[in-house]
PDB file of N, CA and C in Angstrom:
ATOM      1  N   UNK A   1      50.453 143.670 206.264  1.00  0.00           N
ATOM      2  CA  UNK A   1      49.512 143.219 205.257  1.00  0.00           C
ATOM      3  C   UNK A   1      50.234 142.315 204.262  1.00  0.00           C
ATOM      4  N   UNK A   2      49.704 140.764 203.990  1.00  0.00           N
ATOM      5  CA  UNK A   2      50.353 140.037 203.101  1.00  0.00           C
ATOM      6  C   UNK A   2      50.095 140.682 201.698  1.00  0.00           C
ATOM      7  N   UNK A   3      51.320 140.348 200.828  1.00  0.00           N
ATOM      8  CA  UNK A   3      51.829 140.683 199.499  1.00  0.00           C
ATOM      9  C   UNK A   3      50.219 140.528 198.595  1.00  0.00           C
ATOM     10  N   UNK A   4      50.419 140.995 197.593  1.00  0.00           N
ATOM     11  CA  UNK A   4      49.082 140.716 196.501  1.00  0.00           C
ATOM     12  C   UNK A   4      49.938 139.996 195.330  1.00  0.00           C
ATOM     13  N   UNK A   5      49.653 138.682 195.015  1.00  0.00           N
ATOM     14  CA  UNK A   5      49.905 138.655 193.499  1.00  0.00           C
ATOM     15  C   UNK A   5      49.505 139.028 192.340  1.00  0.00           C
ATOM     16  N   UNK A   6      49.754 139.604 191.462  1.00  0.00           N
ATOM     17  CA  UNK A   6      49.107 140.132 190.034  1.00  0.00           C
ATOM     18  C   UNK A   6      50.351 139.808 189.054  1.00  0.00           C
ATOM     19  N   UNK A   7      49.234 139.088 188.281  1.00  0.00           N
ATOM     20  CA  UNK A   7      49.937 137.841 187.107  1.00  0.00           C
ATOM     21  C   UNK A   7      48.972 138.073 186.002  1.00  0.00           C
ATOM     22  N   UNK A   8      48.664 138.759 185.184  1.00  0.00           N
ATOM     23  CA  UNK A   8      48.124 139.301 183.912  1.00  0.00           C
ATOM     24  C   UNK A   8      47.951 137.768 182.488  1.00  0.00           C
ATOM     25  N   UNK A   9      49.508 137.554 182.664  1.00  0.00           N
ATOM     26  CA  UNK A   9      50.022 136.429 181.500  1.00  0.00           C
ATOM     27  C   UNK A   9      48.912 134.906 182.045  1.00  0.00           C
ATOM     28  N   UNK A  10      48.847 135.204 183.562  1.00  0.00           N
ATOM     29  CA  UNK A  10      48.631 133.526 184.005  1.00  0.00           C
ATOM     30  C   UNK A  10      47.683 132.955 182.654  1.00  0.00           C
ATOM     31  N   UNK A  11      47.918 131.534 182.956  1.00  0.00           N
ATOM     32  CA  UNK A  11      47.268 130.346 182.831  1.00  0.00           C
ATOM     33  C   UNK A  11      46.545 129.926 183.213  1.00  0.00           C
ATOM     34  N   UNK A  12      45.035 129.803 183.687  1.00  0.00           N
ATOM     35  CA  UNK A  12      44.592 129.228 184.450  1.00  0.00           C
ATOM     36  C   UNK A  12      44.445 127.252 184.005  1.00  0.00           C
ATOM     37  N   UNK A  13      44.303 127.259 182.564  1.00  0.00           N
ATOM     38  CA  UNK A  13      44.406 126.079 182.311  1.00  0.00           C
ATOM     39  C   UNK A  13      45.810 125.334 182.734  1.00  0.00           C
ATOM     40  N   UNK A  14      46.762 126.101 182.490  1.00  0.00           N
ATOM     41  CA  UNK A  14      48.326 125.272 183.346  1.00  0.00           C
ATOM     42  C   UNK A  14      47.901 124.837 184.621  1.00  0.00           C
ATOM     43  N   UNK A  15      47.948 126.328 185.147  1.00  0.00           N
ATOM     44  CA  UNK A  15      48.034 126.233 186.858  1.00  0.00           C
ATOM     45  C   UNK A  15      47.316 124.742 187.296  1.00  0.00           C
ATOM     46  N   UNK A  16      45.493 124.729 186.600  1.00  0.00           N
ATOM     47  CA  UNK A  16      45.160 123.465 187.059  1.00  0.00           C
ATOM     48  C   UNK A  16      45.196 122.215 186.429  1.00  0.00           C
ATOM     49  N   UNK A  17      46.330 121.997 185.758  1.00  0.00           N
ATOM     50  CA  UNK A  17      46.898 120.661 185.355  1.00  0.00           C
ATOM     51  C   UNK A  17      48.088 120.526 185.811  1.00  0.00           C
ATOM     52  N   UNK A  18      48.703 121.537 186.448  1.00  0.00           N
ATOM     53  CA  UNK A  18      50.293 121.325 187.045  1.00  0.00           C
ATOM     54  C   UNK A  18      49.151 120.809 188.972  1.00  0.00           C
ATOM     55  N   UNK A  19      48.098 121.393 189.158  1.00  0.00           N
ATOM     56  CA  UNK A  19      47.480 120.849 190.517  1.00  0.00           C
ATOM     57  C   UNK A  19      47.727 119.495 190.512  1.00  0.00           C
ATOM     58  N   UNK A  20      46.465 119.146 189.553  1.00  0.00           N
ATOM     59  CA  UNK A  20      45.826 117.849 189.184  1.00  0.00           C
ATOM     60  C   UNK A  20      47.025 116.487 189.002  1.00  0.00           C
ATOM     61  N   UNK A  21      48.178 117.005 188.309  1.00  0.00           N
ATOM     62  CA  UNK A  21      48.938 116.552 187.948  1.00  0.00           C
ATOM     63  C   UNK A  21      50.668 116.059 189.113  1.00  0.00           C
ATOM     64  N   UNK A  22      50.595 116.811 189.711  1.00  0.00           N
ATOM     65  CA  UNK A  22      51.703 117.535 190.242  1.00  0.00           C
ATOM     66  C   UNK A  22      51.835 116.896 191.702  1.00  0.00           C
ATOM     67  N   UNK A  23      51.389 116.498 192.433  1.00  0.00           N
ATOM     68  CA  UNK A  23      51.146 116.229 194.077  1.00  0.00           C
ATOM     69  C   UNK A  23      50.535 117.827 194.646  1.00  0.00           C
ATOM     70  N   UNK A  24      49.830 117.751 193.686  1.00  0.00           N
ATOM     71  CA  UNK A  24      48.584 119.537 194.604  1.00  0.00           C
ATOM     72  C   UNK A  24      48.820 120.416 194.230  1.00  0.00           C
ATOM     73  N   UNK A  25      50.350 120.737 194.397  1.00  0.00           N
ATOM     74  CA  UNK A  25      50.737 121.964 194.648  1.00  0.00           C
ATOM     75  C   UNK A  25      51.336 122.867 193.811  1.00  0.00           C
ATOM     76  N   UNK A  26      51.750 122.648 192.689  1.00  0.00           N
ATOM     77  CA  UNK A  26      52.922 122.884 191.739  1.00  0.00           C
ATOM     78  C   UNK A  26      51.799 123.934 190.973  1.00  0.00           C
ATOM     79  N   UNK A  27      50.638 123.906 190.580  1.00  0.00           N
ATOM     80  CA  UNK A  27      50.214 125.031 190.127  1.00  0.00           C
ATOM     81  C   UNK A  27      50.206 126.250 191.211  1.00  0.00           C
ATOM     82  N   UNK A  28      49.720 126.306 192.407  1.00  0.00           N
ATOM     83  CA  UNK A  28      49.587 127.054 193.497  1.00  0.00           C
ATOM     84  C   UNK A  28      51.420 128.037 193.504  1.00  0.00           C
ATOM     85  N   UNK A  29      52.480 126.734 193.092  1.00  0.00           N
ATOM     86  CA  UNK A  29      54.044 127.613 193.213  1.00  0.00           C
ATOM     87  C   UNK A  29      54.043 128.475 191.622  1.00  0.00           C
ATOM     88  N   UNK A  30      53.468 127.971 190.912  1.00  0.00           N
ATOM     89  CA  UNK A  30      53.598 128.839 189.978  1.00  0.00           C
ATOM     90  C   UNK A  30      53.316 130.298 189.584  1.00  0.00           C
ATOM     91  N   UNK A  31      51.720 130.267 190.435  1.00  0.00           N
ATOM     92  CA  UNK A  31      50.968 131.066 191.082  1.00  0.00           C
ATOM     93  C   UNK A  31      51.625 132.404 191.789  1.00  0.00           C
ATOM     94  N   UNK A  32      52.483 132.134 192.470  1.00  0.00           N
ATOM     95  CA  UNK A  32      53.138 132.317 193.440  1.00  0.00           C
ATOM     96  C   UNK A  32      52.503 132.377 194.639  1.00  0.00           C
ATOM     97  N   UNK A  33      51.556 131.099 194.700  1.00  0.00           N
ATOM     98  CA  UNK A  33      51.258 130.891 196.214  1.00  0.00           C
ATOM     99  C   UNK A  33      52.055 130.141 197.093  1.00  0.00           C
ATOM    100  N   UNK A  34      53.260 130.526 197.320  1.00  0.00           N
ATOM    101  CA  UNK A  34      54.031 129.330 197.664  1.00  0.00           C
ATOM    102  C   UNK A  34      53.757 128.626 198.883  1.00  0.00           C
ATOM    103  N   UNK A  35      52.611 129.555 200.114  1.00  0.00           N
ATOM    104  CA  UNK A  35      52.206 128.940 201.359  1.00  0.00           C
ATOM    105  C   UNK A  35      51.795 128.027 201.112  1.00  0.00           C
ATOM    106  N   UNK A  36      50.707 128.212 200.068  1.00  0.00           N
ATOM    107  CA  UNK A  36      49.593 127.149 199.982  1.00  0.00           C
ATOM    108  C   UNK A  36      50.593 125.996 199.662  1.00  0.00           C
ATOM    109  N   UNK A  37      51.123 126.462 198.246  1.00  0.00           N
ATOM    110  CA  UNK A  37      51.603 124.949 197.578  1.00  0.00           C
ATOM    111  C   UNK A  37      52.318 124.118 198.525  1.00  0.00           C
ATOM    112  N   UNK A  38      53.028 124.388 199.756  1.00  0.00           N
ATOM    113  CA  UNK A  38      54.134 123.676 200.819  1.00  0.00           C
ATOM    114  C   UNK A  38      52.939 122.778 201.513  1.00  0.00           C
ATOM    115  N   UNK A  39      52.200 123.404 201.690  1.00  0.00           N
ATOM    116  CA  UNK A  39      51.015 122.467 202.660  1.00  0.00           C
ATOM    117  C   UNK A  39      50.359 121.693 201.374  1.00  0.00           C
ATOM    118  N   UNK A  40      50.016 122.197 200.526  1.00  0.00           N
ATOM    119  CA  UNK A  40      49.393 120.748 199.715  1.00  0.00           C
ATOM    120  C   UNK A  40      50.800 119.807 199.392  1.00  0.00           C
ATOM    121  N   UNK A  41      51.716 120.270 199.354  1.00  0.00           N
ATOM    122  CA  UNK A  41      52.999 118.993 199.487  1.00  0.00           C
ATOM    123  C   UNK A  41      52.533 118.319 200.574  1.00  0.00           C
ATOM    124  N   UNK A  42      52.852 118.896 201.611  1.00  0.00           N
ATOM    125  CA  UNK A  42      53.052 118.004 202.853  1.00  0.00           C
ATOM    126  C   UNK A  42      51.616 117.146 203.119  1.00  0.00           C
ATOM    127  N   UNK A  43      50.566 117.711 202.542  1.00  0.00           N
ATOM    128  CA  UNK A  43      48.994 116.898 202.604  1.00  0.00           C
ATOM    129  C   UNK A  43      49.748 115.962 202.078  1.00  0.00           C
ATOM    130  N   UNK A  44      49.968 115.862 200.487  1.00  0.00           N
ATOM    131  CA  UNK A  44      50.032 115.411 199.567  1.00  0.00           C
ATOM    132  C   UNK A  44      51.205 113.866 200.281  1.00  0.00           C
ATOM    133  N   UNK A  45      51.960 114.676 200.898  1.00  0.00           N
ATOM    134  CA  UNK A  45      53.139 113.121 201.409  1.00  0.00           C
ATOM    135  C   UNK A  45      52.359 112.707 202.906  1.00  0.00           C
ATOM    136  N   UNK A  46      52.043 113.326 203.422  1.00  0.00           N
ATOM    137  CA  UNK A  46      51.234 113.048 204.577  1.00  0.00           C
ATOM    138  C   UNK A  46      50.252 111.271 204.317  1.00  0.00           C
ATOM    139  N   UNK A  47      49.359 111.917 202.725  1.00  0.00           N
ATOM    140  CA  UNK A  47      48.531 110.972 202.566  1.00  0.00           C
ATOM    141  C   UNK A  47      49.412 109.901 202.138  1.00  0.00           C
ATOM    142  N   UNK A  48      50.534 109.993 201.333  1.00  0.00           N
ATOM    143  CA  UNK A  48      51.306 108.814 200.754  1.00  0.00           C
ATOM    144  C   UNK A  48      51.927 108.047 201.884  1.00  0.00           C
ATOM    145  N   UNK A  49      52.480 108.428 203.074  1.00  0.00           N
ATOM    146  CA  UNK A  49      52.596 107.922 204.085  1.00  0.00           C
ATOM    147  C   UNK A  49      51.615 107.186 204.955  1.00  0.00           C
ATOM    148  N   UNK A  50      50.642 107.809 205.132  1.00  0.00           N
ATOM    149  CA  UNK A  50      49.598 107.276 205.891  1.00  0.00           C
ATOM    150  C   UNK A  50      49.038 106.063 205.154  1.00  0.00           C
ATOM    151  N   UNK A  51      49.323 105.974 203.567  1.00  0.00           N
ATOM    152  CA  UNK A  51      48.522 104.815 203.425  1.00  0.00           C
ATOM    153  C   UNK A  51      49.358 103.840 202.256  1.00  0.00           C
ATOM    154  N   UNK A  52      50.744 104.229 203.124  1.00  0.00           N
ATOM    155  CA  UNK A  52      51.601 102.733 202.431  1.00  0.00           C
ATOM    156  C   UNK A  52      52.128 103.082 200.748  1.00  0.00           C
ATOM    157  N   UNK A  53      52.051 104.421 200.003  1.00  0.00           N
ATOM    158  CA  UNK A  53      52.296 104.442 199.020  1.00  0.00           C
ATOM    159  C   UNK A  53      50.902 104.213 198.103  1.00  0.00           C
ATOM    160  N   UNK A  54      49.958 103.552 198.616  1.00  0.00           N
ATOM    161  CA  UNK A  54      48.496 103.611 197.630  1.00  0.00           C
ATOM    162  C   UNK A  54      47.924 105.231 197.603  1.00  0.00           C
ATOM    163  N   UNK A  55      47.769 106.444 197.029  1.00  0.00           N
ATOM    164  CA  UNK A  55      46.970 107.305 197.121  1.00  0.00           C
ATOM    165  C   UNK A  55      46.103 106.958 197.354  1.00  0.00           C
ATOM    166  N   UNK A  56      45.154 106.621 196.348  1.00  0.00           N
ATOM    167  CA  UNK A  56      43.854 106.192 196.359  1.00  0.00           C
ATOM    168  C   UNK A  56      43.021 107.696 195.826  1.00  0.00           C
ATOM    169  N   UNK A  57      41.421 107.142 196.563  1.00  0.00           N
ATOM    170  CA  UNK A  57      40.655 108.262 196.781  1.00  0.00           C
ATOM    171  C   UNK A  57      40.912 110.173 197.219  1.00  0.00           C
ATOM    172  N   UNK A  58      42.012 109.409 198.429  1.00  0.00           N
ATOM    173  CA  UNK A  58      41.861 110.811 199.500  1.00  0.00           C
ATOM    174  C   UNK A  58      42.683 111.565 197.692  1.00  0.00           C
ATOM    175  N   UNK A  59      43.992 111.070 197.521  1.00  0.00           N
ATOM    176  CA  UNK A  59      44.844 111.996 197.156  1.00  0.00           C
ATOM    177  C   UNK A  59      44.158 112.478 195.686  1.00  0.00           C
ATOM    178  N   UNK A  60      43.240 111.943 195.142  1.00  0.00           N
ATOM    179  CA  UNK A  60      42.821 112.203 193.868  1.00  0.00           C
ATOM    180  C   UNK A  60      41.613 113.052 194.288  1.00  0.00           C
ATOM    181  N   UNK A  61      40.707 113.464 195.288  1.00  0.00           N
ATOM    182  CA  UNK A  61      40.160 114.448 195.796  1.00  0.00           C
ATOM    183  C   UNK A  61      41.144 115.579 196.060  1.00  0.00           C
ATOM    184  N   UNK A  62      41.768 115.232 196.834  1.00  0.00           N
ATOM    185  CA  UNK A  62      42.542 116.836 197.123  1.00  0.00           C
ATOM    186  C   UNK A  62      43.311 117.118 195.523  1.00  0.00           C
ATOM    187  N   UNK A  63      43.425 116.223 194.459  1.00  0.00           N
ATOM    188  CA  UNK A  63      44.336 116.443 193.492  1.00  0.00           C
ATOM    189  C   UNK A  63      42.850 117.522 192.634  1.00  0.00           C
ATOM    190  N   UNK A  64      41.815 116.979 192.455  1.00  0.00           N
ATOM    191  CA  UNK A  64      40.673 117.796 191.945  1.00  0.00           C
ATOM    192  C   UNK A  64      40.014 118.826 192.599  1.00  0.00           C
ATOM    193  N   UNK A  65      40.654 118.856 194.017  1.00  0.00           N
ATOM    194  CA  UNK A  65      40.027 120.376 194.689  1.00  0.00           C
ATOM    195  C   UNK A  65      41.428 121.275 194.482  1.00  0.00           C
ATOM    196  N   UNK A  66      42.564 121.241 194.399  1.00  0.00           N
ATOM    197  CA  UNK A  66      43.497 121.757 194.018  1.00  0.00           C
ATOM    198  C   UNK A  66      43.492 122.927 192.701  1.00  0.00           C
ATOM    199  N   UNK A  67      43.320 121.538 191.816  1.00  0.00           N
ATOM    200  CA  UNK A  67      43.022 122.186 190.841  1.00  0.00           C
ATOM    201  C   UNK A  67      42.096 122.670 189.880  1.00  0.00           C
ATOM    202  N   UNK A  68      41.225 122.660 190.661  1.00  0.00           N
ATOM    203  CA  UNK A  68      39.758 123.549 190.410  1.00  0.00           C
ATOM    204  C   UNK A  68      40.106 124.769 190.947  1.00  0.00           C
ATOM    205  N   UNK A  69      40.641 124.586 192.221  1.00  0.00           N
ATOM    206  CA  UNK A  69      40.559 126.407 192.840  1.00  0.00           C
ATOM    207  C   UNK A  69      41.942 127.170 192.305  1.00  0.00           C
ATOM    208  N   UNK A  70      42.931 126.124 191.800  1.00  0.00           N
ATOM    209  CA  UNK A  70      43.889 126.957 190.833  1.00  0.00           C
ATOM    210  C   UNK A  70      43.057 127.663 190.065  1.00  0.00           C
ATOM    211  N   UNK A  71      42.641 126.907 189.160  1.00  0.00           N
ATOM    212  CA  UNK A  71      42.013 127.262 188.001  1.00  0.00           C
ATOM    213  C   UNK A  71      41.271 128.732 188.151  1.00  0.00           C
ATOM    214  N   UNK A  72      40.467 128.548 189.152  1.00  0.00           N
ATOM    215  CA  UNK A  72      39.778 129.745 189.730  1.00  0.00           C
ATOM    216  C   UNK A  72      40.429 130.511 190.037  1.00  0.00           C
ATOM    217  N   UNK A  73      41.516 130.681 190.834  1.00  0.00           N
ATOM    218  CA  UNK A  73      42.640 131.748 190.891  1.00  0.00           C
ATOM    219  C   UNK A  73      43.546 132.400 189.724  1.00  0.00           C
ATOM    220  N   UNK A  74      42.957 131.739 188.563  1.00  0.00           N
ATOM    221  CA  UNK A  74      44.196 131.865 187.587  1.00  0.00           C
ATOM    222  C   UNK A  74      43.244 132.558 186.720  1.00  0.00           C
ATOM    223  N   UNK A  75      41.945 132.412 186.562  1.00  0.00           N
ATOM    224  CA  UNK A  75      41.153 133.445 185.587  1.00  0.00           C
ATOM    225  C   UNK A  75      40.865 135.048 186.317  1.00  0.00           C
ATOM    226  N   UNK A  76      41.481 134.822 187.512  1.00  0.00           N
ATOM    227  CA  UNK A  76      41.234 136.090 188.839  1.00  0.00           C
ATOM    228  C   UNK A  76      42.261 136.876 187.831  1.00  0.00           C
ATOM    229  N   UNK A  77      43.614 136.471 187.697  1.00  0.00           N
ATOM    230  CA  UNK A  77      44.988 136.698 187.452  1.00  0.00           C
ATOM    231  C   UNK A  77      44.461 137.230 186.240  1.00  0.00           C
ATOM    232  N   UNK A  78      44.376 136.109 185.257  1.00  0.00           N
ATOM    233  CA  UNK A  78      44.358 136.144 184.288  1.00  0.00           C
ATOM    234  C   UNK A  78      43.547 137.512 184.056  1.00  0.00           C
ATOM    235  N   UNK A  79      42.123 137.765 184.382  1.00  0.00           N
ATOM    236  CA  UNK A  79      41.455 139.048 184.113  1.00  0.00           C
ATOM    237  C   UNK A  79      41.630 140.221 184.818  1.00  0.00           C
ATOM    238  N   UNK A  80      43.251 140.381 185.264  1.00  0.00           N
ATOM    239  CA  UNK A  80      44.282 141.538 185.367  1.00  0.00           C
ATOM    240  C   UNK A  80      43.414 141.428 187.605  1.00  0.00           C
ATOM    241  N   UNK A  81      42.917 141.375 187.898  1.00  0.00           N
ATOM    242  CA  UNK A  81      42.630 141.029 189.490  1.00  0.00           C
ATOM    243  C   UNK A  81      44.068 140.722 190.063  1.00  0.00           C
ATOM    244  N   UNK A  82      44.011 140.952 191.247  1.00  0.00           N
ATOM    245  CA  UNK A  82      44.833 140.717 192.449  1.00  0.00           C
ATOM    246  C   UNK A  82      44.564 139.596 193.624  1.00  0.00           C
ATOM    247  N   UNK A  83      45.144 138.714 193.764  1.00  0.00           N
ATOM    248  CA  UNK A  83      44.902 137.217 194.691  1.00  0.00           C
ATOM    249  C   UNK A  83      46.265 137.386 195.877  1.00  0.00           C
ATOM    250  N   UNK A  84      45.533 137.330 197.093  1.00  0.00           N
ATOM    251  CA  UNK A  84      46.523 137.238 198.113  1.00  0.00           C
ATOM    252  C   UNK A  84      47.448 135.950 198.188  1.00  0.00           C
ATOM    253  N   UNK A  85      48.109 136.094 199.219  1.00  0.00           N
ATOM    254  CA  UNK A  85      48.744 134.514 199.169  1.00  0.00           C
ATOM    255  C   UNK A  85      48.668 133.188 199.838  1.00  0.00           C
ATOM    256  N   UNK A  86      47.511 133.446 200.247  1.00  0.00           N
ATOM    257  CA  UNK A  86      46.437 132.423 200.917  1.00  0.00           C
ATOM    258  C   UNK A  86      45.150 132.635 200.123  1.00  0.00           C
ATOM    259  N   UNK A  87      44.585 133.402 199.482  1.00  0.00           N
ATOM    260  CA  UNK A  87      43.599 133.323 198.723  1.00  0.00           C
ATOM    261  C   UNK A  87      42.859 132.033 198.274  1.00  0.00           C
ATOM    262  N   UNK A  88      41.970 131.759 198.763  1.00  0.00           N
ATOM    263  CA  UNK A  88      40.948 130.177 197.739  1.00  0.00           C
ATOM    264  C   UNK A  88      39.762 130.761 197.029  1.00  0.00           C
ATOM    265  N   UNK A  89      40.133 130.218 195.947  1.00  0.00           N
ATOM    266  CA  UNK A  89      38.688 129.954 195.267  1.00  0.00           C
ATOM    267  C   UNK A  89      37.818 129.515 195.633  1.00  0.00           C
ATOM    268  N   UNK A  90      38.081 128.301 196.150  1.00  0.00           N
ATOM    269  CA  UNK A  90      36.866 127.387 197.068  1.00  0.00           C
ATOM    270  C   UNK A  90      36.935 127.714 198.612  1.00  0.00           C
ATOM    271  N   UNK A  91      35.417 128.122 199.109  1.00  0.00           N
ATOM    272  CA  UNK A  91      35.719 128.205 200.205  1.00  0.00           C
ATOM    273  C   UNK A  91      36.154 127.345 201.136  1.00  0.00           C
ATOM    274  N   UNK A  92      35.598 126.114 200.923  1.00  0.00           N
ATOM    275  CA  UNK A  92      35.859 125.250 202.031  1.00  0.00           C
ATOM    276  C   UNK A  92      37.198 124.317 202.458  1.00  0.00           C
ATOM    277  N   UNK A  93      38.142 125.128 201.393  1.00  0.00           N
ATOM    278  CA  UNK A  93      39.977 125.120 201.661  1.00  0.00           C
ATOM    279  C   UNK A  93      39.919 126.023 202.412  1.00  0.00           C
ATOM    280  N   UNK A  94      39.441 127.197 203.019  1.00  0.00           N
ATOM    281  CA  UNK A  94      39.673 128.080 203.873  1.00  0.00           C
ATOM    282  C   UNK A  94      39.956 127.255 205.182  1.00  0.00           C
ATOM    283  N   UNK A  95      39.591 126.400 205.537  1.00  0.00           N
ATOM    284  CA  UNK A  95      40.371 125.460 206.807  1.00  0.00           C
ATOM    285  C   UNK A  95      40.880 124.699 206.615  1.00  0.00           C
ATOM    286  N   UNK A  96      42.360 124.621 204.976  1.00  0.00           N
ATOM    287  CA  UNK A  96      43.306 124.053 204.965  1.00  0.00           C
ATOM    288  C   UNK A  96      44.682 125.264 204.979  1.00  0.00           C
ATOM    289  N   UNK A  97      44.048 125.964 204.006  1.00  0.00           N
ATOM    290  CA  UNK A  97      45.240 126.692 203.424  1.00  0.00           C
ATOM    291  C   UNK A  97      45.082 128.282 204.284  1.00  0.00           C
ATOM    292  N   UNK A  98      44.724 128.611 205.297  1.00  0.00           N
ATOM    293  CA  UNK A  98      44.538 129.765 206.362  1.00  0.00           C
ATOM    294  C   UNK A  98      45.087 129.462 207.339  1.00  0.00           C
TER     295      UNK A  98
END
């Protein structure tokens, strides 16, 4: 059975400005989601590769679904709850970060 995080102190306002901010992931490591956050890296360089160094669109979507479902994970925390380490807020990261 994977680990539970419980983080009482969290941030949820950090967590989703270190997302938003960060290349995805850096709220998710703070989190201590560290699965997630490695794959929103590698999204995150994936897209910078694929399109020459322009982000654009794609990377500023995944930068606002990031950190929305931080955010959502971090008021879980925050109101003493337990978040696995694949856990999403949003469901429809469930066929990124699973």
């Amino acid at each position: 059975m994977a680990e539970m995080i419980r983080k009482p102190d969290a941030n949820p306002i950090l967590f989703a400005i270190l997302n938003l901010f960060l290349a995805g992931g850096t709220g998710y490591l703070m989190m201590g989601q560290q699965k997630k956050a490695f794959i929103a890296y590698a999204i995150w360089l994936g897209v910078l590769v694929l399109s020459c160094g322009m982000l654009g669109i794609v990377s500023g979507l995944l930068a606002c679904c990031t950190a929305y479902d931080a955010y959502l994970l971090g008021q879980k925390l925050q109101n003493g709850e337990e978040i696995g380490q694949t856990e999403n807020g949003l469901p429809f990261l469930n066929a990124i970060f699973r």
